[in-house]
Protein backbone atom coordinates (compact mmCIF):
# COMPACT_ATOMS: atom_id res chain seq x y z
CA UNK A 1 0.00 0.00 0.00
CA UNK A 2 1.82 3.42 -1.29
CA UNK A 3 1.73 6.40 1.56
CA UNK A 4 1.63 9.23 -1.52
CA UNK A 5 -0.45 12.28 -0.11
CA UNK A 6 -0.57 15.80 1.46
CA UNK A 7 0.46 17.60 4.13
CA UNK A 8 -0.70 20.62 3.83
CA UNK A 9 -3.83 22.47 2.35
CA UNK A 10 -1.61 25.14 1.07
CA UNK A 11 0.31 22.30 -0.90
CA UNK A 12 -0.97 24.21 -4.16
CA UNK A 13 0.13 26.75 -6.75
CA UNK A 14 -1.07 30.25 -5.00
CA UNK A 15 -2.38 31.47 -7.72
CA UNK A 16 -5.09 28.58 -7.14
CA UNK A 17 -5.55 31.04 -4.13
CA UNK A 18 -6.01 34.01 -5.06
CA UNK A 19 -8.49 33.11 -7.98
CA UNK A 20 -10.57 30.59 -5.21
CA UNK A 21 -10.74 34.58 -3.21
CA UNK A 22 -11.80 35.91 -6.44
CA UNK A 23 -14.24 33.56 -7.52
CA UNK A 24 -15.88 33.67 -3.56
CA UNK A 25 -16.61 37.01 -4.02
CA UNK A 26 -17.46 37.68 -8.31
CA UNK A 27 -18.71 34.30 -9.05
CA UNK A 28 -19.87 32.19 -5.63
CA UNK A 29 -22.49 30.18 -7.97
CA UNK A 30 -20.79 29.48 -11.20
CA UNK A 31 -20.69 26.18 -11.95
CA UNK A 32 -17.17 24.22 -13.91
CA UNK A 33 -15.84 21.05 -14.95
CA UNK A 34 -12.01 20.23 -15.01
CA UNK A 35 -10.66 16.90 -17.01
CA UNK A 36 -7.45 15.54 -16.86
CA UNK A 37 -5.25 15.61 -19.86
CA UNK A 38 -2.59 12.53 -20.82
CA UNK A 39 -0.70 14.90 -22.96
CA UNK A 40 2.53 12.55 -22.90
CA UNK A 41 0.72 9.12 -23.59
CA UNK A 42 1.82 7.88 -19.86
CA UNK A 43 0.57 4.47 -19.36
CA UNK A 44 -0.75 3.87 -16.00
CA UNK A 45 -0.18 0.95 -14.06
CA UNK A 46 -3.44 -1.49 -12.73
CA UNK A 47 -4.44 -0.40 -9.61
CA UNK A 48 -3.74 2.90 -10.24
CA UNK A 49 -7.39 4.30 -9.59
CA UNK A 50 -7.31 2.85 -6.53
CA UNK A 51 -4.15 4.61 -5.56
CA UNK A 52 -5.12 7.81 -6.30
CA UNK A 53 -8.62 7.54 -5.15
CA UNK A 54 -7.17 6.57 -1.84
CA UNK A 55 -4.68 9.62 -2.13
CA UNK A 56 -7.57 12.17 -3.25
CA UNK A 57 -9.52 10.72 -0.19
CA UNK A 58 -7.09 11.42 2.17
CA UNK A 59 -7.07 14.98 1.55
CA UNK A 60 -10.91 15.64 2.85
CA UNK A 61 -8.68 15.50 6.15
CA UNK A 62 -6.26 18.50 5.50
CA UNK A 63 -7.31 21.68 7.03
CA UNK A 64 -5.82 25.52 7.29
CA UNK A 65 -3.81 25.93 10.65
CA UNK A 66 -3.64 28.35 12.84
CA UNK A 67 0.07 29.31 11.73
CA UNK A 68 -0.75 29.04 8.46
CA UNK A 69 -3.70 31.64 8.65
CA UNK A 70 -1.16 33.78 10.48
CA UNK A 71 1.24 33.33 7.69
CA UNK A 72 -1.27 34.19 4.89
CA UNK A 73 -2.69 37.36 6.68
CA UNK A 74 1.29 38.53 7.30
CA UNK A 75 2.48 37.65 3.98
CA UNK A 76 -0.67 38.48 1.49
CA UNK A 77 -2.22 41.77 2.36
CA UNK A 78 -3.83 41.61 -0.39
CA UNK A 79 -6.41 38.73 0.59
CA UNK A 80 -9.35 39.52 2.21
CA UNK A 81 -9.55 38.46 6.04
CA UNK A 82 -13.22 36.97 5.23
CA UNK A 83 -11.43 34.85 2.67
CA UNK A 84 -8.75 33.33 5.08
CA UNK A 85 -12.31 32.76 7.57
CA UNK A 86 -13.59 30.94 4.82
CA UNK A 87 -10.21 28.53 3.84
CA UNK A 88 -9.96 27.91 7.39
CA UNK A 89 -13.12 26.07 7.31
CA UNK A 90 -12.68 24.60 3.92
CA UNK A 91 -12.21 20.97 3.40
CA UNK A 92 -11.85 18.91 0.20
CA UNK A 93 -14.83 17.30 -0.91
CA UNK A 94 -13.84 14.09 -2.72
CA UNK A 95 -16.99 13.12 -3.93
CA UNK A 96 -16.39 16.14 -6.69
CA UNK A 97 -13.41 14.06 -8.03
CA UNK A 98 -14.63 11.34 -10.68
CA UNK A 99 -11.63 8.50 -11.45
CA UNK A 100 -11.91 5.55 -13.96
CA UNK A 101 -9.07 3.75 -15.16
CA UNK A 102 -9.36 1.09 -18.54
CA UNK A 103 -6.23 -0.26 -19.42
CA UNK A 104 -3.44 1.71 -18.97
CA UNK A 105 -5.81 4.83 -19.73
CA UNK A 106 -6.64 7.37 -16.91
CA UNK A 107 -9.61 9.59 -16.90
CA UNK A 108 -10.41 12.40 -14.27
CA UNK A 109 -13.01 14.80 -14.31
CA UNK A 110 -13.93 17.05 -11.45
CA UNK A 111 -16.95 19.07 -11.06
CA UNK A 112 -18.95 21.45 -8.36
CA UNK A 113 -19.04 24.95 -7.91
CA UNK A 114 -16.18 26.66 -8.95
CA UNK A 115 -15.00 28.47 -5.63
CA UNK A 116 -15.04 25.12 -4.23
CA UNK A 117 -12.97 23.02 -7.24
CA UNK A 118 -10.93 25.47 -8.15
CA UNK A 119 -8.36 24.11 -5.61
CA UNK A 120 -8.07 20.38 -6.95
CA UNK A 121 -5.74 20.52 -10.06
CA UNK A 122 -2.48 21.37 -9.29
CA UNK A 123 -2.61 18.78 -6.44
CA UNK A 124 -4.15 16.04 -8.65
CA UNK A 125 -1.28 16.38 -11.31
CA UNK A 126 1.51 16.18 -8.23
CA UNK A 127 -0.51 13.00 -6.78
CA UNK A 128 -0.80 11.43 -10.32
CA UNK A 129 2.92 12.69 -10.72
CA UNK A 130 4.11 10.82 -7.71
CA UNK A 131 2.15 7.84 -7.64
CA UNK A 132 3.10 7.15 -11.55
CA UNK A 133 7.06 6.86 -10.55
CA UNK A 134 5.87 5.17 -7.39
CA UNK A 135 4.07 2.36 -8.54
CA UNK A 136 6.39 2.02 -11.96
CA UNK A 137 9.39 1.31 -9.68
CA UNK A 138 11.20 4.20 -10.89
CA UNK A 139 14.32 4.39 -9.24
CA UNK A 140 15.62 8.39 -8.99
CA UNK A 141 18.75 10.33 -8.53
CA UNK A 142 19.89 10.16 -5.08
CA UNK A 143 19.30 13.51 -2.55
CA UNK A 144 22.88 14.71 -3.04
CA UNK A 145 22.41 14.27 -6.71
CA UNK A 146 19.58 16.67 -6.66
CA UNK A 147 20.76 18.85 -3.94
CA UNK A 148 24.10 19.31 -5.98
CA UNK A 149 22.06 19.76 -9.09
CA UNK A 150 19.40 22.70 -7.53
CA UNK A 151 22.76 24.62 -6.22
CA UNK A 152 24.47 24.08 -9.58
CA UNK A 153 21.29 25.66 -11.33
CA UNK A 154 21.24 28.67 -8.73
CA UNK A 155 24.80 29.64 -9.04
CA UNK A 156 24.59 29.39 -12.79
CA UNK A 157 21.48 32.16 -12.24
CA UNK A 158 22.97 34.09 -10.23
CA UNK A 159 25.77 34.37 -12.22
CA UNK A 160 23.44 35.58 -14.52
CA UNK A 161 21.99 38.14 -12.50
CA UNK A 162 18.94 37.17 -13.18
CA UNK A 163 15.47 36.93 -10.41
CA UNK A 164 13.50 33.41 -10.63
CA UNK A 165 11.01 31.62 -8.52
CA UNK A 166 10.45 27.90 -8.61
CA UNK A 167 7.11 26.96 -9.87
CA UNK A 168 7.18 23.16 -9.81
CA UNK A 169 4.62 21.65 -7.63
CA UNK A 170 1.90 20.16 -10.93
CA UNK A 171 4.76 18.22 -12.17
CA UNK A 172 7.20 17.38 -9.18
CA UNK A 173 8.35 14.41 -9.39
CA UNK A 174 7.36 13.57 -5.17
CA UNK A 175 7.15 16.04 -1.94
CA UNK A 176 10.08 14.81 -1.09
CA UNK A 177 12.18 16.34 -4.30
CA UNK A 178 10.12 19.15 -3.98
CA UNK A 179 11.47 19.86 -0.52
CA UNK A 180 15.27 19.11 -1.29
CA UNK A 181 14.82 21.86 -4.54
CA UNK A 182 13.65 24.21 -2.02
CA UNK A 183 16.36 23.14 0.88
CA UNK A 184 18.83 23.44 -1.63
CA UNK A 185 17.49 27.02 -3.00
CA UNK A 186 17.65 28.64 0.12
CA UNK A 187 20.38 27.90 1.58
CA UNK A 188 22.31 31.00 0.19
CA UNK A 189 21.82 34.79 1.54
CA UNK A 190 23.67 36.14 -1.65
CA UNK A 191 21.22 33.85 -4.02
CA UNK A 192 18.67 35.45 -6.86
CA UNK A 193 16.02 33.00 -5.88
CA UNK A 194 13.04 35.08 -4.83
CA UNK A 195 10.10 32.65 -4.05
CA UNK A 196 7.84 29.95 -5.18
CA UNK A 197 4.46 29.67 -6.11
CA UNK A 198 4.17 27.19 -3.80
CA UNK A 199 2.17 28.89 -0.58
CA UNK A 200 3.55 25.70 1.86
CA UNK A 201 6.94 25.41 0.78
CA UNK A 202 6.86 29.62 0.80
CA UNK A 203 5.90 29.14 4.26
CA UNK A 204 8.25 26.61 5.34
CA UNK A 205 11.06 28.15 4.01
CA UNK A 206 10.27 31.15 4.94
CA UNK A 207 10.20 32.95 1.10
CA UNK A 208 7.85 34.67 -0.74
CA UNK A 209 4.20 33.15 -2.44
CA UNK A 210 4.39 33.96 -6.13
CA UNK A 211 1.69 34.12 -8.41
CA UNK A 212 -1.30 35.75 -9.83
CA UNK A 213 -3.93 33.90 -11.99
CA UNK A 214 -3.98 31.22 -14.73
CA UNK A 215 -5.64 30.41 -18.09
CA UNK A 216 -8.93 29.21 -16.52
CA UNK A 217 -9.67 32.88 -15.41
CA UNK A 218 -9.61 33.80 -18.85
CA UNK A 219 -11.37 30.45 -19.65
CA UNK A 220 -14.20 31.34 -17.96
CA UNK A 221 -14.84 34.43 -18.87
CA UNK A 222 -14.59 33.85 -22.56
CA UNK A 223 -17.61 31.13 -21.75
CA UNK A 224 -19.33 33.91 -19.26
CA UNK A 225 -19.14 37.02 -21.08
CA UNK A 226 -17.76 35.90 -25.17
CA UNK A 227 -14.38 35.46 -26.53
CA UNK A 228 -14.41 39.46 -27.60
CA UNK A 229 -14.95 40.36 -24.39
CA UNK A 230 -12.59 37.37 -22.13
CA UNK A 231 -8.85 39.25 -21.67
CA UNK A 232 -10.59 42.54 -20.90
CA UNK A 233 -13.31 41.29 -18.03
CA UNK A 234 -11.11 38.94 -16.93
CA UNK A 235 -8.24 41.76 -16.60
CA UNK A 236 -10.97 44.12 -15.54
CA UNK A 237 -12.35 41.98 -12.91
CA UNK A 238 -9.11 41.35 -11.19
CA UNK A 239 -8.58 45.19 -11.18
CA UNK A 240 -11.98 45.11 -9.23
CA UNK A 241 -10.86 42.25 -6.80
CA UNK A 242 -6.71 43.05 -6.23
CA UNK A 243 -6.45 47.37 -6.88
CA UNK A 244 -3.58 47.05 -8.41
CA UNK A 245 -1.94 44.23 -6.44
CA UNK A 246 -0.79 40.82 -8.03
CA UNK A 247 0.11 43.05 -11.14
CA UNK A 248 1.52 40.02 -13.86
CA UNK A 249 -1.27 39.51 -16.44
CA UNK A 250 -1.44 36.68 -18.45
CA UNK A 251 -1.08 37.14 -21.90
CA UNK A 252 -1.50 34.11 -24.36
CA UNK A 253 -5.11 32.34 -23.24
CA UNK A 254 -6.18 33.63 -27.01
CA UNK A 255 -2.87 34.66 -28.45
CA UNK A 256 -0.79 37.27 -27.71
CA UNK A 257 -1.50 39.67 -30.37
CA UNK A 258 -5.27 39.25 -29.07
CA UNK A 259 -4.15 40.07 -25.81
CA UNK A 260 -2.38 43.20 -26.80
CA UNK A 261 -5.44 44.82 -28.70
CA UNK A 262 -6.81 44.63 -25.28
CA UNK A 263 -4.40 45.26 -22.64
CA UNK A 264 -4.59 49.18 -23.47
CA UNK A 265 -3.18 51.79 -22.01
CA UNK A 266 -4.95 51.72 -18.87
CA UNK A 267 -4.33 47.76 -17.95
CA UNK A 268 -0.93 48.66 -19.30
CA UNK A 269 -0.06 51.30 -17.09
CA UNK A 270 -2.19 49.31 -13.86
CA UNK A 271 -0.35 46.02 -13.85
CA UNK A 272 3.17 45.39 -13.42
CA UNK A 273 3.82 43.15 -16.24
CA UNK A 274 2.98 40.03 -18.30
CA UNK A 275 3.86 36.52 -18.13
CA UNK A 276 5.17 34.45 -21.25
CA UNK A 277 3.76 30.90 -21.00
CA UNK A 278 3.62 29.43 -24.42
CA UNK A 279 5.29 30.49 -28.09
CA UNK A 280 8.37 31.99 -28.73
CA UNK A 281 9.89 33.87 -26.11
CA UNK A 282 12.66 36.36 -27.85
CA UNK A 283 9.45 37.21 -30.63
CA UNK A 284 7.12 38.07 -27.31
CA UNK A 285 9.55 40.18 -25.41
CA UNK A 286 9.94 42.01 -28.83
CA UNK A 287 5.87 42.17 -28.79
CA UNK A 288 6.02 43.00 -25.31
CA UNK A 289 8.48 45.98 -25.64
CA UNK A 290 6.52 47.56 -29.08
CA UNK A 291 3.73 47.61 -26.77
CA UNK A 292 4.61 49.42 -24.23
CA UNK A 293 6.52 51.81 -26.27
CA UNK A 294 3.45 52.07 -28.13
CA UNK A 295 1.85 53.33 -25.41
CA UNK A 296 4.52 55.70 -24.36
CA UNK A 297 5.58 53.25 -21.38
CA UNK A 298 9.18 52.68 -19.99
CA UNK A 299 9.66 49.29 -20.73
CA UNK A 300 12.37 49.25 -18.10
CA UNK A 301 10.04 50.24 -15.80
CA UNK A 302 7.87 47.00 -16.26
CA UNK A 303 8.60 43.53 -16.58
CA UNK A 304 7.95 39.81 -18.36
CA UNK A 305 8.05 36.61 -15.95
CA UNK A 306 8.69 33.70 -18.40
CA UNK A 307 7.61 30.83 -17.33
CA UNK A 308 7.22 28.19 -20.59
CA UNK A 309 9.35 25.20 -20.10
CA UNK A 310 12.79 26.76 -19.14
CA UNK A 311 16.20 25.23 -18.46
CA UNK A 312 19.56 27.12 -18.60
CA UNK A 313 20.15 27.80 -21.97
CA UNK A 314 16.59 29.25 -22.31
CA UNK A 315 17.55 31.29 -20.00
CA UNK A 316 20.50 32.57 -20.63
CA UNK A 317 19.42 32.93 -24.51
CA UNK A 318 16.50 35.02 -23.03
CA UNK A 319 18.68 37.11 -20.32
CA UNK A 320 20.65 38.21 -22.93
CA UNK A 321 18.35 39.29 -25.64
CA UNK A 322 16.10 41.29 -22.88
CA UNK A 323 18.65 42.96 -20.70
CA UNK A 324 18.44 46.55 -20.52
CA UNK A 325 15.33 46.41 -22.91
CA UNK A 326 12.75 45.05 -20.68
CA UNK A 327 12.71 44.35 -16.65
CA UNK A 328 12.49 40.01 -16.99
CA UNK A 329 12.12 37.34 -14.44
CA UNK A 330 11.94 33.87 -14.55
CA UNK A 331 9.92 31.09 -13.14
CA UNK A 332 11.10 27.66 -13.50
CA UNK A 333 9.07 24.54 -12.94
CA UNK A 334 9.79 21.23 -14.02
CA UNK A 335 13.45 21.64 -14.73
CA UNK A 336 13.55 22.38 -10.64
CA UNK A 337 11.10 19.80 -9.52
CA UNK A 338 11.72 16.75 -11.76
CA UNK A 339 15.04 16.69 -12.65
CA UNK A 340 15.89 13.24 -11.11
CA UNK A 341 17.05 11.22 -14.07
CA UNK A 342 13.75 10.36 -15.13
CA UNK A 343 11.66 11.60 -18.13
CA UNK A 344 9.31 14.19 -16.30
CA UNK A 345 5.72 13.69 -17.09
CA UNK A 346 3.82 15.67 -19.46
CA UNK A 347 0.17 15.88 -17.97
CA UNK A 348 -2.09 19.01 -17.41
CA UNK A 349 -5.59 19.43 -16.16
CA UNK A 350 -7.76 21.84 -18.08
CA UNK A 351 -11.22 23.72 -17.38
CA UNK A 352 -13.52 22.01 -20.12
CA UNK A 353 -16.64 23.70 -19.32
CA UNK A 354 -19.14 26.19 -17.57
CA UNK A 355 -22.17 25.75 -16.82
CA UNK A 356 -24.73 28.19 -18.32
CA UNK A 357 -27.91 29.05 -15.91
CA UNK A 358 -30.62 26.88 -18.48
CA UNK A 359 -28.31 24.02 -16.79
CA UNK A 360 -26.77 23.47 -20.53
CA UNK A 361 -22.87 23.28 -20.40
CA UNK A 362 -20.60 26.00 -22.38
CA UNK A 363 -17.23 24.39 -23.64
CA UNK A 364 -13.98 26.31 -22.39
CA UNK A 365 -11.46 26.65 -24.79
CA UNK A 366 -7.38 27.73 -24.32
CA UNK A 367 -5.40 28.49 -27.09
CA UNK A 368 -2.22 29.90 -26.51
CA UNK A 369 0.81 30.98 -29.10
CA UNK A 370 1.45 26.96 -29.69
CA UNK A 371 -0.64 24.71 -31.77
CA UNK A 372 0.24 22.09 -30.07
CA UNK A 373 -1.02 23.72 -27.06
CA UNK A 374 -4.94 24.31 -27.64
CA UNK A 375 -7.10 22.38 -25.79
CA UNK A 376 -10.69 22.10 -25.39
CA UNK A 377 -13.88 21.38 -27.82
CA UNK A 378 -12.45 21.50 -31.53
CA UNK A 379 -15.58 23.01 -33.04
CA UNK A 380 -15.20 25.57 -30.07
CA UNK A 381 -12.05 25.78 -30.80
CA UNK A 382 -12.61 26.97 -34.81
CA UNK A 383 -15.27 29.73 -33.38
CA UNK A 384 -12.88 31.30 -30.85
CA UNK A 385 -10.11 31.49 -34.17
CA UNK A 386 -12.79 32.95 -36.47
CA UNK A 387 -14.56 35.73 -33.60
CA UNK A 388 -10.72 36.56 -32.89
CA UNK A 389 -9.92 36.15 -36.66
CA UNK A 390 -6.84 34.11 -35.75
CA UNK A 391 -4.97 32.86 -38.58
CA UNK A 392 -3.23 29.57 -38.61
């Protein structure tokens, strides 16, 4: 019988956060669906269901501390006091988690209201991460190896003089690794590592919670309000919600160059910067930059957190084409979390729907600056590219 499960409820990305405090207070009846996508053809083991049901189970047990309400309220200023009431008495409802398993073929769907699911994905993918090199037998590098390999990484930044923030928990390869990345990345003063956007490992290691919002917040209001009008509710709304706080917009849920006709002068000027998270990076920074010249903004005075699939040479090819163009930052996930000598997994779990108030259900689409990278209904899909009048 595997032991795989969490510790803590704040064991999540925090932007999962501080969406769940913005969909409590705009959208506290809105009803989703998430699915689970095999996006690297992983074959899962028999008995696997039963693993992770017995994983997902355990965590109707995990439940906000005292210390780690004090820790949110210190660190976040930004989140409402009602909210932290409301997480405090929060549990996971399992019975809003639907697992099958045929073959070596996983399926999971979970659906409910959305203040309430909103907090199950990025958990689910580092369960399904763990238990799949669990149950395969996968043998990893040893703690030194990774230790030495998490230092190695972090001098090499720092020699670049660049900021980054590890964002690994949906694809970690265990807890455990997880917590040796983030032993390892503090243990320098003179280090350029700023945070992670995970809230318990922020908390345990006494660094910063980094994050804003994801796709799905553009997701759903492209199904709410119409793909016209997603990036500029969705922007607006979190202008209602954060007043300027949690300032990194997120830029490629229906392409970039959608994105920009949008993010005018106003949102321009009102949030700190943008995130990269799909496309290429050197040909978005140059987007970026136009933009804000455009719009007779300082580039230098704003920034880009990329955050698509970096190692070192990404990088250090991106460090060099930005500097003294554009503030940059970087936030590095898998490279951190599941680089252990085993092929990292390639899963994601995506909104797939909203429910509309006649009861009927309203596809979600994402399509991002990579083709490969769309997901959602295909025929939904072809509408969003011909409202938007994306080319292929």
């Amino acid at each position: 019988m595997n032991d795989v499960r969490l510790n803590s409820i704040l064991d999540n990305d925090f932007y999962k956060i501080t969406m769940q405090n913005a969909v409590v207070k705009l959208f506290p009846s809105s009803i989703v669906k998430y699915e689970f996508i095999n996006r690297g053809k992983h074959h899962f083991p028999e008995g696997f269901d039963v693993a992770l049901r017995e994983a997902v189970n355990k965590m109707a047990e995990l439940k906000l501390t005292k210390d780690e309400k004090k820790f949110m309220a210190r660190t976040c200023p930004y989140i409402d006091l009602p909210y932290l009431d409301f997480l405090e008495g929060y549990h996971y409802d399992p019975s809003e988690v639907k697992i099958h398993q045929e073959g070596g073929d996983l399926s999971v769907v979970v659906e409910g209201l959305w203040y309430r699911t909103i907090l199950w994905e990025v958990p689910l993918l580092a369960l399904i991460s763990e238990l799949h090199y669990e149950m395969n037998h996968m043998e990893r590098d040893s703690n030194e190896v990774v230790m030495s390999k998490t230092i190695e990484k972090a001098d090499s930044l720092g020699r670049l003089g660049v900021t980054f923030a590890e964002f690994g928990t949906r694809r970690r390869h265990s807890y455990k690794v997880q917590n040796l990345v983030m032993e390892a990345l503090t243990q320098k003063r003179e280090s350029t590592f700023i945070g992670s956007s995970n809230v318990h490992f922020a908390m345990k290691y006494g660094v910063k919670p980094i994050g804003t919002h994801a796709h799905e917040w553009f997701m759903f209001h492209a199904a709410e309000y119409g793909f016209k009008m997603a990036n500029e509710m969705a922007l607006e709304h979190w202008v209602d919600v954060y007043r300027g706080d949690l300032g990194v917009a997120l830029s490629d849920t229906y392409t970039t160059d959608v994105f920009f006709q949008q993010f005018d002068k106003k949102f321009a000027k009102l949030f700190d910067g943008v995130r990269h998270d799909s496309g290429d990076a050197l040909e978005f920074a140059d987007k970026t930059i136009a933009h804000y010249q455009r719009n007779g903004i300082n580039p230098m005075f704003k920034y880009i957190i990329f955050s698509d699939a970096l190692n070192l040479e990404k990088v250090e090819e991106i460090t060099n084409y930005c500097r003294g163009k554009i503030g940059i930052s970087f936030g590095i996930g898998t490279n951190l979390t599941n680089d252990v000598g085993l092929k990292p997994m390639n899963i994601v779990m995506k909104l797939i729907g909203v429910q509309a108030p006649n009861k009927e259900w309203i596809p979600t689409v994402k399509l991002s600056d990579e083709h490969g990278k769309y997901t959602g209904d295909p025929k939904m899909i072809e509408l969003a590219k011909e409202f938007l009048r994306i080319k292929d």
